[in-house]
PDB file of N, CA and C in Angstrom:
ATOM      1  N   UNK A   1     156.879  95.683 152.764  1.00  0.00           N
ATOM      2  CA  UNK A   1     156.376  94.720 151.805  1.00  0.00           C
ATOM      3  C   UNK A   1     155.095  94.061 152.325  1.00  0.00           C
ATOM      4  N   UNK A   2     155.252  93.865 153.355  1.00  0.00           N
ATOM      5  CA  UNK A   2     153.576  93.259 154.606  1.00  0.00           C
ATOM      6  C   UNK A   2     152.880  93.876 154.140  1.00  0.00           C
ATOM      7  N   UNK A   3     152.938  95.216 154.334  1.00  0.00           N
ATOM      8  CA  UNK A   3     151.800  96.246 154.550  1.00  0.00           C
ATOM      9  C   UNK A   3     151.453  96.387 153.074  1.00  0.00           C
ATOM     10  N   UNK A   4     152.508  96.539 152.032  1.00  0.00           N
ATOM     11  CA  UNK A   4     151.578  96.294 150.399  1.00  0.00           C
ATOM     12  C   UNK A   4     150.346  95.003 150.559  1.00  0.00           C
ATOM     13  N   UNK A   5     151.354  93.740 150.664  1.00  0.00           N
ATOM     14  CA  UNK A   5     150.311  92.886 150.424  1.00  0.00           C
ATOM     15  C   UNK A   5     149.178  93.003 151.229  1.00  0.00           C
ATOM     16  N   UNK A   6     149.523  93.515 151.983  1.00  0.00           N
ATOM     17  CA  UNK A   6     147.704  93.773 153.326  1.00  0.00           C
ATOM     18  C   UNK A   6     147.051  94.821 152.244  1.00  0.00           C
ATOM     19  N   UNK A   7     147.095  95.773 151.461  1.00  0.00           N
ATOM     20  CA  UNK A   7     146.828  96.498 151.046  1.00  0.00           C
ATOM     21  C   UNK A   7     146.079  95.650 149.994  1.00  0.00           C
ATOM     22  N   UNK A   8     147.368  95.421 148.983  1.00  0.00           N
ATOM     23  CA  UNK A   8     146.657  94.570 147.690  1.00  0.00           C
ATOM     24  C   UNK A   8     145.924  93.695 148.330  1.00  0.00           C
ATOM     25  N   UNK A   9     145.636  92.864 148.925  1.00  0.00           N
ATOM     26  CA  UNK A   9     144.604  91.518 149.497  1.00  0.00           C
ATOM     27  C   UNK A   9     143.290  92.790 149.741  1.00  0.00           C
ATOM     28  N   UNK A  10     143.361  93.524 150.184  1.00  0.00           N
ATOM     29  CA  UNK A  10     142.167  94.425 150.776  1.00  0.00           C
ATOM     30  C   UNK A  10     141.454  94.763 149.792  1.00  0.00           C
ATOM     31  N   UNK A  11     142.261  95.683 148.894  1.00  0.00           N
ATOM     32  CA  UNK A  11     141.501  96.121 147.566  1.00  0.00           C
ATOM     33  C   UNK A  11     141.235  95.207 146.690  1.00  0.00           C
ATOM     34  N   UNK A  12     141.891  94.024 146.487  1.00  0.00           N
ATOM     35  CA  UNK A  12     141.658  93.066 145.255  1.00  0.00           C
ATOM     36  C   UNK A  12     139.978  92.419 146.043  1.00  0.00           C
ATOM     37  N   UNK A  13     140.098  92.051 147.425  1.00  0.00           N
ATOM     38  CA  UNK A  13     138.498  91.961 148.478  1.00  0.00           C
ATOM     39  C   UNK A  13     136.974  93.065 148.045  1.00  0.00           C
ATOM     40  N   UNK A  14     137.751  94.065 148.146  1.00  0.00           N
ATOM     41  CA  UNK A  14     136.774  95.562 147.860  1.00  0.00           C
ATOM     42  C   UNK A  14     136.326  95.308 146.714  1.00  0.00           C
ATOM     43  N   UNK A  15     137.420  95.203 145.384  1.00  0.00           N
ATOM     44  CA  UNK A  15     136.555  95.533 144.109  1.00  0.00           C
ATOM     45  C   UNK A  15     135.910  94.083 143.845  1.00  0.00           C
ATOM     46  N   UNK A  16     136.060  93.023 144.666  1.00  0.00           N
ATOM     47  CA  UNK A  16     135.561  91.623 143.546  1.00  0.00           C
ATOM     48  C   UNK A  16     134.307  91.564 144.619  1.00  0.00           C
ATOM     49  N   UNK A  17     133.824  91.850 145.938  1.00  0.00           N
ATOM     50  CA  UNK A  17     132.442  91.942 146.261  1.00  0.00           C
ATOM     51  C   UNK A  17     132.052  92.939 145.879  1.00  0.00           C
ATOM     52  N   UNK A  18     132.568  94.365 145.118  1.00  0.00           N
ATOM     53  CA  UNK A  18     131.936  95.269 144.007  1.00  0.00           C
ATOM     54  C   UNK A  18     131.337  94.839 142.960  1.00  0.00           C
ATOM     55  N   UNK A  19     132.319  93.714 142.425  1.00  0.00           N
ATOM     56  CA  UNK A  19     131.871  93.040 141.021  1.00  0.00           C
ATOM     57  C   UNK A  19     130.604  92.461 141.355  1.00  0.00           C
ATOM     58  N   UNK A  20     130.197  91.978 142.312  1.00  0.00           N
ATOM     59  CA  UNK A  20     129.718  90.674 142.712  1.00  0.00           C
ATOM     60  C   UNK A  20     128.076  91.622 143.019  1.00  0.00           C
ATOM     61  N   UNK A  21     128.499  93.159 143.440  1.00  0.00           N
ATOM     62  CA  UNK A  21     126.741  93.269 143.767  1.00  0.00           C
ATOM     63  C   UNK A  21     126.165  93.535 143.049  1.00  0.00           C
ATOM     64  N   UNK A  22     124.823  93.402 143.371  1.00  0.00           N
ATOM     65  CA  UNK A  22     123.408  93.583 142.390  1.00  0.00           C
ATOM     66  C   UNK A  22     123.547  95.399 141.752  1.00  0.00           C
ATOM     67  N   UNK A  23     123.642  95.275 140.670  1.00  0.00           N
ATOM     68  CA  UNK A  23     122.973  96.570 139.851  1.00  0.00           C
ATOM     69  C   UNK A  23     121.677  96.679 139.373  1.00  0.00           C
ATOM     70  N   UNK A  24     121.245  97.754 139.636  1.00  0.00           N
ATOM     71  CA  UNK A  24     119.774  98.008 139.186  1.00  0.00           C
ATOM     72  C   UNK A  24     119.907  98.328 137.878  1.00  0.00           C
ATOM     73  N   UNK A  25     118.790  98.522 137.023  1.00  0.00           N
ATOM     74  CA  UNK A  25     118.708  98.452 135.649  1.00  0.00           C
ATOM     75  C   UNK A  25     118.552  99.988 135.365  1.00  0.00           C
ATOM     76  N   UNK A  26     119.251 100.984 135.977  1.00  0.00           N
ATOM     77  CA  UNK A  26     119.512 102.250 135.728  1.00  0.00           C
ATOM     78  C   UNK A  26     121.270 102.604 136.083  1.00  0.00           C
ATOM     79  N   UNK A  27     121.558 103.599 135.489  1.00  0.00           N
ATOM     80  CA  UNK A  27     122.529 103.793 136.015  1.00  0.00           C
ATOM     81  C   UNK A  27     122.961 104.940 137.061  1.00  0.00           C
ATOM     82  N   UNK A  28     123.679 103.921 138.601  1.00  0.00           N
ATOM     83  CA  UNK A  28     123.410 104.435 139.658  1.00  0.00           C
ATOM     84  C   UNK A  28     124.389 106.149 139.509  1.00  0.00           C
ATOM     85  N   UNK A  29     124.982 106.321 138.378  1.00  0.00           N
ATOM     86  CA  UNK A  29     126.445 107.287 138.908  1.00  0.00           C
ATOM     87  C   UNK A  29     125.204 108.541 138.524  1.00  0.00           C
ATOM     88  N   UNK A  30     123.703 108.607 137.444  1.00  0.00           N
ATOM     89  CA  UNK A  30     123.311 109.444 137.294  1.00  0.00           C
ATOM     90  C   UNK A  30     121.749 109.777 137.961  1.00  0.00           C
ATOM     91  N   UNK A  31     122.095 108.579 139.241  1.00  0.00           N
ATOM     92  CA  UNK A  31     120.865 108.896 139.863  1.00  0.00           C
ATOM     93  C   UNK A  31     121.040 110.232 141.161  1.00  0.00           C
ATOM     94  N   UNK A  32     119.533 110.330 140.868  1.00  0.00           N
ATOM     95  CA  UNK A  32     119.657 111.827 141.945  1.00  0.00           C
ATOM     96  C   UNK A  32     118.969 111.940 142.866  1.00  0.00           C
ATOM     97  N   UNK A  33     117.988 110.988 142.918  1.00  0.00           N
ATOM     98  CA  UNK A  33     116.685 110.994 143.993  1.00  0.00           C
ATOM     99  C   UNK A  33     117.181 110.055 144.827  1.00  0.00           C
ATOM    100  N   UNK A  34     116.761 110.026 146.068  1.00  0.00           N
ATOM    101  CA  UNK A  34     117.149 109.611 147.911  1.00  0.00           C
ATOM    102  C   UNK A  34     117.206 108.310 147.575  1.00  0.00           C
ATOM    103  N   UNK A  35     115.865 107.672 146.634  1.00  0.00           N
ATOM    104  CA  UNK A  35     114.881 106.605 146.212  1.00  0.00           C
ATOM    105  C   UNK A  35     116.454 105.462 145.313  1.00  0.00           C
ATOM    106  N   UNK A  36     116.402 106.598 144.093  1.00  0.00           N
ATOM    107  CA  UNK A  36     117.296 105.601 143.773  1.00  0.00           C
ATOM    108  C   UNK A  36     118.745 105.136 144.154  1.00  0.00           C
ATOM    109  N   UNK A  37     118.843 105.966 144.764  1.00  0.00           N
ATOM    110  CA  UNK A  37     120.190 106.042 145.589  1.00  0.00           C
ATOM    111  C   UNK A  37     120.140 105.383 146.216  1.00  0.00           C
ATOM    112  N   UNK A  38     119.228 104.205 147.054  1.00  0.00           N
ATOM    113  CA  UNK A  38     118.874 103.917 148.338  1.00  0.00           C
ATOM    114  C   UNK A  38     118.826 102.284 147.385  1.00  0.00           C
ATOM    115  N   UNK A  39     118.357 102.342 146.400  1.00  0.00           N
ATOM    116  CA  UNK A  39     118.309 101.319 145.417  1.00  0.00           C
ATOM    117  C   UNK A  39     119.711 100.343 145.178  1.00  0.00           C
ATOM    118  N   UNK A  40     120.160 101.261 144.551  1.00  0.00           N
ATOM    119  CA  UNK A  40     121.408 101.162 144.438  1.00  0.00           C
ATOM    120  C   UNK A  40     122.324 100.679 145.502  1.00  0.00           C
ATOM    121  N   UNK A  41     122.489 101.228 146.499  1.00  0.00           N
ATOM    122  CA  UNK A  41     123.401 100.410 147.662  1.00  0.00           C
ATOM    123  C   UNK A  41     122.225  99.317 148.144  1.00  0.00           C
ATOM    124  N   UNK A  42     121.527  98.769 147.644  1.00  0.00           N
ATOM    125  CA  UNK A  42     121.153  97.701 148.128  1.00  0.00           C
ATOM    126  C   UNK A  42     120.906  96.260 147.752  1.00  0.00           C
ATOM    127  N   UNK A  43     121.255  95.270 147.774  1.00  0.00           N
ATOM    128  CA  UNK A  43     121.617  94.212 146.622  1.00  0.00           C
ATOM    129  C   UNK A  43     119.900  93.574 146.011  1.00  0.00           C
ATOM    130  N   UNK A  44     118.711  93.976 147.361  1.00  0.00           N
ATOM    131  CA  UNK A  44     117.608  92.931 147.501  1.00  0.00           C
ATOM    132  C   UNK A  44     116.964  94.278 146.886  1.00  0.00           C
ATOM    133  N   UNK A  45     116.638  95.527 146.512  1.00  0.00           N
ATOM    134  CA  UNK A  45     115.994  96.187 145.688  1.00  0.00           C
ATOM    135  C   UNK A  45     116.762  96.639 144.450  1.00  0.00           C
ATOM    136  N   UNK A  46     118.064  96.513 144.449  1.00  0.00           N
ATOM    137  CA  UNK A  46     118.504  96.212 142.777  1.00  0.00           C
ATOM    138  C   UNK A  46     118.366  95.212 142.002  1.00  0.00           C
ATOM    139  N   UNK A  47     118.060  93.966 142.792  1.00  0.00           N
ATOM    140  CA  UNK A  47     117.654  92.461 142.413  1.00  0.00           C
ATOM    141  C   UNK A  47     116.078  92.603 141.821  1.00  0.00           C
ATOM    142  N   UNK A  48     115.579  93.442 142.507  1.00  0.00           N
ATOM    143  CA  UNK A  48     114.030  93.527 142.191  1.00  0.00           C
ATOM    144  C   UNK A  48     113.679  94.521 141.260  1.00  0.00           C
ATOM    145  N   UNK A  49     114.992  95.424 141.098  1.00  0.00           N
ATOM    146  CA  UNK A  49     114.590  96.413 139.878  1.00  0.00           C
ATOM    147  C   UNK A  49     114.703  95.892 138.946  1.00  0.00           C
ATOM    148  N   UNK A  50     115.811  95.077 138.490  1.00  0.00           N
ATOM    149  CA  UNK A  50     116.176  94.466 137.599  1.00  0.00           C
ATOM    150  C   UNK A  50     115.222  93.000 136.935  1.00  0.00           C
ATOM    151  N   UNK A  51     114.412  92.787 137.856  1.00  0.00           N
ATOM    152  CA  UNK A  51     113.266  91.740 137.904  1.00  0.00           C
ATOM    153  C   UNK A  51     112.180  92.498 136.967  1.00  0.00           C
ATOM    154  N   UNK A  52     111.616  93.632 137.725  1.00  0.00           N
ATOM    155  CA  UNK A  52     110.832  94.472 137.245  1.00  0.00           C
ATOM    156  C   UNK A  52     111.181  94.787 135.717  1.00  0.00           C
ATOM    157  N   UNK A  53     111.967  95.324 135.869  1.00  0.00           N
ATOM    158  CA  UNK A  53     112.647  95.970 134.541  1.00  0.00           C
ATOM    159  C   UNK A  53     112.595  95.066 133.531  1.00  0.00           C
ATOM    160  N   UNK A  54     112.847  93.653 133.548  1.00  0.00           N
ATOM    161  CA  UNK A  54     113.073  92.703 132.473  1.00  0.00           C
ATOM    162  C   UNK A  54     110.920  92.604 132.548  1.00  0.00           C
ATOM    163  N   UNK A  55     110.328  92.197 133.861  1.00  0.00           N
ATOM    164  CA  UNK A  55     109.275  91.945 133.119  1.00  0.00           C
ATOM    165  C   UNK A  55     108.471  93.326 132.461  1.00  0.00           C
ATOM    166  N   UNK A  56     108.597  94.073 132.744  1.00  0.00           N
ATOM    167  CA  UNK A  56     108.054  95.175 132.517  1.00  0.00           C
ATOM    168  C   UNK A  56     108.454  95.525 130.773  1.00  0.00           C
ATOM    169  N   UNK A  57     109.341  95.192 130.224  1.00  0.00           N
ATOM    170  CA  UNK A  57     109.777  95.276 129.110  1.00  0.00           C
ATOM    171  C   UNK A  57     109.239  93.937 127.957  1.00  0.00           C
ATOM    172  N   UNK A  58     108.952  92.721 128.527  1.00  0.00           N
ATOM    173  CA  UNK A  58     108.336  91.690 128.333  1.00  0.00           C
ATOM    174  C   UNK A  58     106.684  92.224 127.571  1.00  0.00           C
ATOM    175  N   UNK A  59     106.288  92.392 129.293  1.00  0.00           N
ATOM    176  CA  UNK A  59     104.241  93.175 128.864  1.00  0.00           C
ATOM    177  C   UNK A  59     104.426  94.075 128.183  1.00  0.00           C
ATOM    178  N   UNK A  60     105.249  95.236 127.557  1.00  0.00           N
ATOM    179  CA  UNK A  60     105.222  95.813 126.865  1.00  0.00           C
ATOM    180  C   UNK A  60     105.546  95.339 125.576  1.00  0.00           C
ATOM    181  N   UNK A  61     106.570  94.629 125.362  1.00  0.00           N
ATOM    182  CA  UNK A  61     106.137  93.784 124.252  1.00  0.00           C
ATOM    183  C   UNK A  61     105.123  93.189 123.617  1.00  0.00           C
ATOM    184  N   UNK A  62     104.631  92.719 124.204  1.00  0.00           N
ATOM    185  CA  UNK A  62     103.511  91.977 124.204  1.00  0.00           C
ATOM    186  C   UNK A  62     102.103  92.375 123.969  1.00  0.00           C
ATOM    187  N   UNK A  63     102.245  93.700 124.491  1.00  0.00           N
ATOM    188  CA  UNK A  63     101.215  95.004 124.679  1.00  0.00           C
ATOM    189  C   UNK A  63     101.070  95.785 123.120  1.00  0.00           C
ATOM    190  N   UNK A  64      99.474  95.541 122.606  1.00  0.00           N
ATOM    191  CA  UNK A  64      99.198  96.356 121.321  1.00  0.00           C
ATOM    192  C   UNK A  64      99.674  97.886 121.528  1.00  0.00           C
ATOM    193  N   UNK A  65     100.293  97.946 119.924  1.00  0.00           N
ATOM    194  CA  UNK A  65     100.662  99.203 119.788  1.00  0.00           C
ATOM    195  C   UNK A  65      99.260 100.595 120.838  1.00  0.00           C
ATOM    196  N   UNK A  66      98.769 100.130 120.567  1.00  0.00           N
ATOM    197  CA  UNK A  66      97.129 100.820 120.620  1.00  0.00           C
ATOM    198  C   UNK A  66      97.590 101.115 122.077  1.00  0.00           C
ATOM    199  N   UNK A  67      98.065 100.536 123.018  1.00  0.00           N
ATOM    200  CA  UNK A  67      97.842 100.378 124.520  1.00  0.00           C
ATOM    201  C   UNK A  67      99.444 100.415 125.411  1.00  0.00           C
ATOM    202  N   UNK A  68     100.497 100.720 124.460  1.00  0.00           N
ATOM    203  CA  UNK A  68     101.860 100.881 124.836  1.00  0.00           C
ATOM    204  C   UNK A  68     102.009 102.012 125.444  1.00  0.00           C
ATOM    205  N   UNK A  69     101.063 103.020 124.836  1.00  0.00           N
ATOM    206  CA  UNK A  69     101.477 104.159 125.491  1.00  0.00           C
ATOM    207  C   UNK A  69     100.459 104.611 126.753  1.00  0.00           C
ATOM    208  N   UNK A  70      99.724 104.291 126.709  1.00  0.00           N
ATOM    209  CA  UNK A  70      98.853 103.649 128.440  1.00  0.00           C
ATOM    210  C   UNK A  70      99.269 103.141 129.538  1.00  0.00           C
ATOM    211  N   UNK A  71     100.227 102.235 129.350  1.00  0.00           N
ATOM    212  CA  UNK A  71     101.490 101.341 130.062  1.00  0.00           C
ATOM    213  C   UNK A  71     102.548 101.790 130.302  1.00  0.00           C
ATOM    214  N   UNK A  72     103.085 102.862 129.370  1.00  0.00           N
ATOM    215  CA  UNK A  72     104.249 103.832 129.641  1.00  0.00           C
ATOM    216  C   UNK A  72     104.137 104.527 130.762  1.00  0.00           C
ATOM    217  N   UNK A  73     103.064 105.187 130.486  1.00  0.00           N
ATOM    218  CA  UNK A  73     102.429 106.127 131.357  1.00  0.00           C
ATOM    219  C   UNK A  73     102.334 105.749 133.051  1.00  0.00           C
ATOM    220  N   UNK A  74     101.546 104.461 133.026  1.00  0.00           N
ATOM    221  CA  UNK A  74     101.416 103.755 134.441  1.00  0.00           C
ATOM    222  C   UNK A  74     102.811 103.908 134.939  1.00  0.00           C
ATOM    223  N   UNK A  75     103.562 102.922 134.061  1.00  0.00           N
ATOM    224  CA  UNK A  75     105.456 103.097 134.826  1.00  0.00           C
ATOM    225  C   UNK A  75     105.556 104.480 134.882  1.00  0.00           C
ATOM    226  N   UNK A  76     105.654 105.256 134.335  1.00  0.00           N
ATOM    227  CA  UNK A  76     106.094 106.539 135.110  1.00  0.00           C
ATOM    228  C   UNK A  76     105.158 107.018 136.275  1.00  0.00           C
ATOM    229  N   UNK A  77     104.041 106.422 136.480  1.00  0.00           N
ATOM    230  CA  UNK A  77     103.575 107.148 137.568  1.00  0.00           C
ATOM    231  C   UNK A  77     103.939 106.033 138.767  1.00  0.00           C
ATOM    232  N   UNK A  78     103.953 104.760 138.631  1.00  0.00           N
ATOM    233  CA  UNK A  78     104.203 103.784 139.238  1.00  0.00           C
ATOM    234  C   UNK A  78     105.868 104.883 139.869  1.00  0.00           C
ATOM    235  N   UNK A  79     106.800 104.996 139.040  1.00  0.00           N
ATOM    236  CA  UNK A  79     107.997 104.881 139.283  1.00  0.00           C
ATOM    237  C   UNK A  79     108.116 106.556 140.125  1.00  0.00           C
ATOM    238  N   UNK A  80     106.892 107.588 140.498  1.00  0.00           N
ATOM    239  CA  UNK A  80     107.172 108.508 140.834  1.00  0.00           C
ATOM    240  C   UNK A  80     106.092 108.110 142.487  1.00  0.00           C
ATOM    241  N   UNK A  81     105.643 107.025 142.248  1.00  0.00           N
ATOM    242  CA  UNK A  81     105.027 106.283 143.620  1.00  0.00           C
ATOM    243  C   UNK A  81     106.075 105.855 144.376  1.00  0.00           C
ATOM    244  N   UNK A  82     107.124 105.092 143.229  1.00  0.00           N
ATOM    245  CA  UNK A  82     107.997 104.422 144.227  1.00  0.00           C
ATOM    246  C   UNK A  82     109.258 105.333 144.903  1.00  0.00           C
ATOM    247  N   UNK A  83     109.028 106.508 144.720  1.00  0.00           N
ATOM    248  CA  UNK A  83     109.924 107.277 145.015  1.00  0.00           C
ATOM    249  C   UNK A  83     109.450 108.504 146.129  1.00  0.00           C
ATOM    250  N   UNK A  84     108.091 108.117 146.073  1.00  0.00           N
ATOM    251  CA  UNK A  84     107.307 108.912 147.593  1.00  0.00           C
ATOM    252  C   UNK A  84     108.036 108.240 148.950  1.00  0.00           C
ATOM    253  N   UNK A  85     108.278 107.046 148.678  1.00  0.00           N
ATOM    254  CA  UNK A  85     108.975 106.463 149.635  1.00  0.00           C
ATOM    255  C   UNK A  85     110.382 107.150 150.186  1.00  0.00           C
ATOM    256  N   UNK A  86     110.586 107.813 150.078  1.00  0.00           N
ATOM    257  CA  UNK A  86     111.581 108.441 150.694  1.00  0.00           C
ATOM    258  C   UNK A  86     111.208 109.551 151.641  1.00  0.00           C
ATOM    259  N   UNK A  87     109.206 109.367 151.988  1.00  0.00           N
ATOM    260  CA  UNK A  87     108.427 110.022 153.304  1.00  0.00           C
ATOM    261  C   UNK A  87     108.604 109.073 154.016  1.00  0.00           C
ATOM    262  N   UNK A  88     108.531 107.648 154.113  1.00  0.00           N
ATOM    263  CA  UNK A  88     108.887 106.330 154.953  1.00  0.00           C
ATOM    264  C   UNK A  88     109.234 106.791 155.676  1.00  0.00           C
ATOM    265  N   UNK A  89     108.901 105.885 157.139  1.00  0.00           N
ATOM    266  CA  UNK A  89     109.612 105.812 157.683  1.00  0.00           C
ATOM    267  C   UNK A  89     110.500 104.475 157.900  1.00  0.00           C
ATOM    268  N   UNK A  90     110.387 103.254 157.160  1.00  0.00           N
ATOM    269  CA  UNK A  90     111.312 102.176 156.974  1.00  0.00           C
ATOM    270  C   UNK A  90     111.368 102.463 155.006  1.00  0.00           C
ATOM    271  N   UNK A  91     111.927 103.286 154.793  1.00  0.00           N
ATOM    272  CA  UNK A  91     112.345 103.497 152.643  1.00  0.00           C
ATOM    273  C   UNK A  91     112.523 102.053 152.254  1.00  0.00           C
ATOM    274  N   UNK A  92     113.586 101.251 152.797  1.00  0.00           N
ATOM    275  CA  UNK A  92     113.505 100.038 152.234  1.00  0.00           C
ATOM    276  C   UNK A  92     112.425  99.119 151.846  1.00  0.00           C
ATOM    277  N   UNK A  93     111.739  98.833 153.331  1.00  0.00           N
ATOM    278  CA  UNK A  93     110.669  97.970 153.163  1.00  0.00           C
ATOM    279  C   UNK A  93     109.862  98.681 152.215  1.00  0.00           C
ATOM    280  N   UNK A  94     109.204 100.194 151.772  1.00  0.00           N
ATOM    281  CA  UNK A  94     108.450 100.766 151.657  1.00  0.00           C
ATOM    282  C   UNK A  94     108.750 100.269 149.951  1.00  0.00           C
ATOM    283  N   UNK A  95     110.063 100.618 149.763  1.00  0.00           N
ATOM    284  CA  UNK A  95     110.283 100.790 148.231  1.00  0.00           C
ATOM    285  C   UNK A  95     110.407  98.539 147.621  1.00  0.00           C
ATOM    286  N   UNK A  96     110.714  97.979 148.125  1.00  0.00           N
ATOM    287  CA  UNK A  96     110.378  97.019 148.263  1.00  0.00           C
ATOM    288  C   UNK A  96     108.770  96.703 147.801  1.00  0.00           C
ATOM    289  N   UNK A  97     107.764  97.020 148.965  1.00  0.00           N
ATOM    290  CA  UNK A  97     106.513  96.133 148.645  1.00  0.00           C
ATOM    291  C   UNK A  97     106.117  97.276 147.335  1.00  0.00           C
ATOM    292  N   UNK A  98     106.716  98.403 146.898  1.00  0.00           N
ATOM    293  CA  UNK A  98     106.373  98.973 145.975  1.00  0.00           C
ATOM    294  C   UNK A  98     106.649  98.310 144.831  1.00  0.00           C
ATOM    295  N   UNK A  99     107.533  97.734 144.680  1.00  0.00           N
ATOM    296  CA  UNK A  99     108.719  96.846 143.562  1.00  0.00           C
ATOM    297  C   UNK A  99     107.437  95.446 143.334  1.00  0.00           C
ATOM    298  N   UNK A 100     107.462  94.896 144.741  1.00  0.00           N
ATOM    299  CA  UNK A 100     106.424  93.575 144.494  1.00  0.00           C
ATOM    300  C   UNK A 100     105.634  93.643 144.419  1.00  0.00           C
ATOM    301  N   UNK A 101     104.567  94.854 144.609  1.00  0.00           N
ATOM    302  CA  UNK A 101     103.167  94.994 143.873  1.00  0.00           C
ATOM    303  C   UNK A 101     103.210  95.586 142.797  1.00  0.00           C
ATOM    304  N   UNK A 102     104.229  96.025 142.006  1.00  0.00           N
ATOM    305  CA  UNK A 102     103.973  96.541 140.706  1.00  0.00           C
ATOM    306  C   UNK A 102     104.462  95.288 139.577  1.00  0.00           C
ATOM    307  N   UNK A 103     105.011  94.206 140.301  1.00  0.00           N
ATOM    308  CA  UNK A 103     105.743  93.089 139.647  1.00  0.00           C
ATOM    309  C   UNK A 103     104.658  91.884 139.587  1.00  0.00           C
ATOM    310  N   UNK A 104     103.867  92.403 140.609  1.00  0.00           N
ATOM    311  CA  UNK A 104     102.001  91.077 140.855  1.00  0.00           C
ATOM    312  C   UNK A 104     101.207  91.718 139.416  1.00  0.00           C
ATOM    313  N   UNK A 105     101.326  93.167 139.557  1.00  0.00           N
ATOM    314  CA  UNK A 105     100.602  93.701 138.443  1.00  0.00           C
ATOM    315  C   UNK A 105     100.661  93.295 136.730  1.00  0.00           C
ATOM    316  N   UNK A 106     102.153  93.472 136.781  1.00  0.00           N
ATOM    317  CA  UNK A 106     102.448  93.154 135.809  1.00  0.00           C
ATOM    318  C   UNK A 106     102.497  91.671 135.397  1.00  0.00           C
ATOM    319  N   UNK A 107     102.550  91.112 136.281  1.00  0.00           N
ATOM    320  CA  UNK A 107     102.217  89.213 135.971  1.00  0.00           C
ATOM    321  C   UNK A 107     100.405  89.221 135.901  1.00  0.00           C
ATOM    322  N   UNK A 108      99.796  89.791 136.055  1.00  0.00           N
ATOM    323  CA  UNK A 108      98.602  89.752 136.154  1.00  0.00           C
ATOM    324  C   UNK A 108      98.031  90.206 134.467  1.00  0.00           C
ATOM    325  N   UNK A 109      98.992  90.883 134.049  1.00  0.00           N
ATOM    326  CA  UNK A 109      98.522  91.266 132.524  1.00  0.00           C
ATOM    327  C   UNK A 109      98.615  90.055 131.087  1.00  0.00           C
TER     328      UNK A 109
END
């Protein structure tokens, strides 16, 4: 009976700091690259995707039809920059100042 409750106390521990971490604004079960994978187990670049992601959806709002698809474009090349980072040799930091200079950019518009 010990050893259940050591059990249940453990797992009920496991899944509620599961609940508790940062998700990035993709979903991690269909990511495939090193990049986002690396995202994902991490609470301080899923915090920042999810930063990104909300403003990035904002300037595009905001952004004339005329010039939406100019801006599309940047994020996908932006988002195939931030994924060179997996030549790093520190990926975190790398994918990081990638996250906060594309997040200066976008406050800059």
């Amino acid at each position: 009976m010990r050893k259940f409750a050591i059990l249940a106390l453990s797992a009920i521990f496991l899944f509620s700091t599961q609940a508790f971490a940062a998700k990035p604004s993709f979903k991690c079960g269909k990511s495939s690259h090193e990049i986002e994978q690396l995202i994902c187990g991490n609470d301080e670049l899923a915090e920042l995707d999810v930063s990104l992601n909300n403003l990035y959806k904002a300037v595009l709002k905001n952004t004339p039809a005329k010039a939406q698809k100019r801006l599309k474009t940047e994020q996908s090349g932006w988002v195939k920059g931030r994924n060179d980072c997996w030549k790093a040799d520190d990926k975190v930091a790398c994918t990081r100042e990638s996250y906060q200079t594309r997040i200066n950019e976008l406050k800059d518009r």
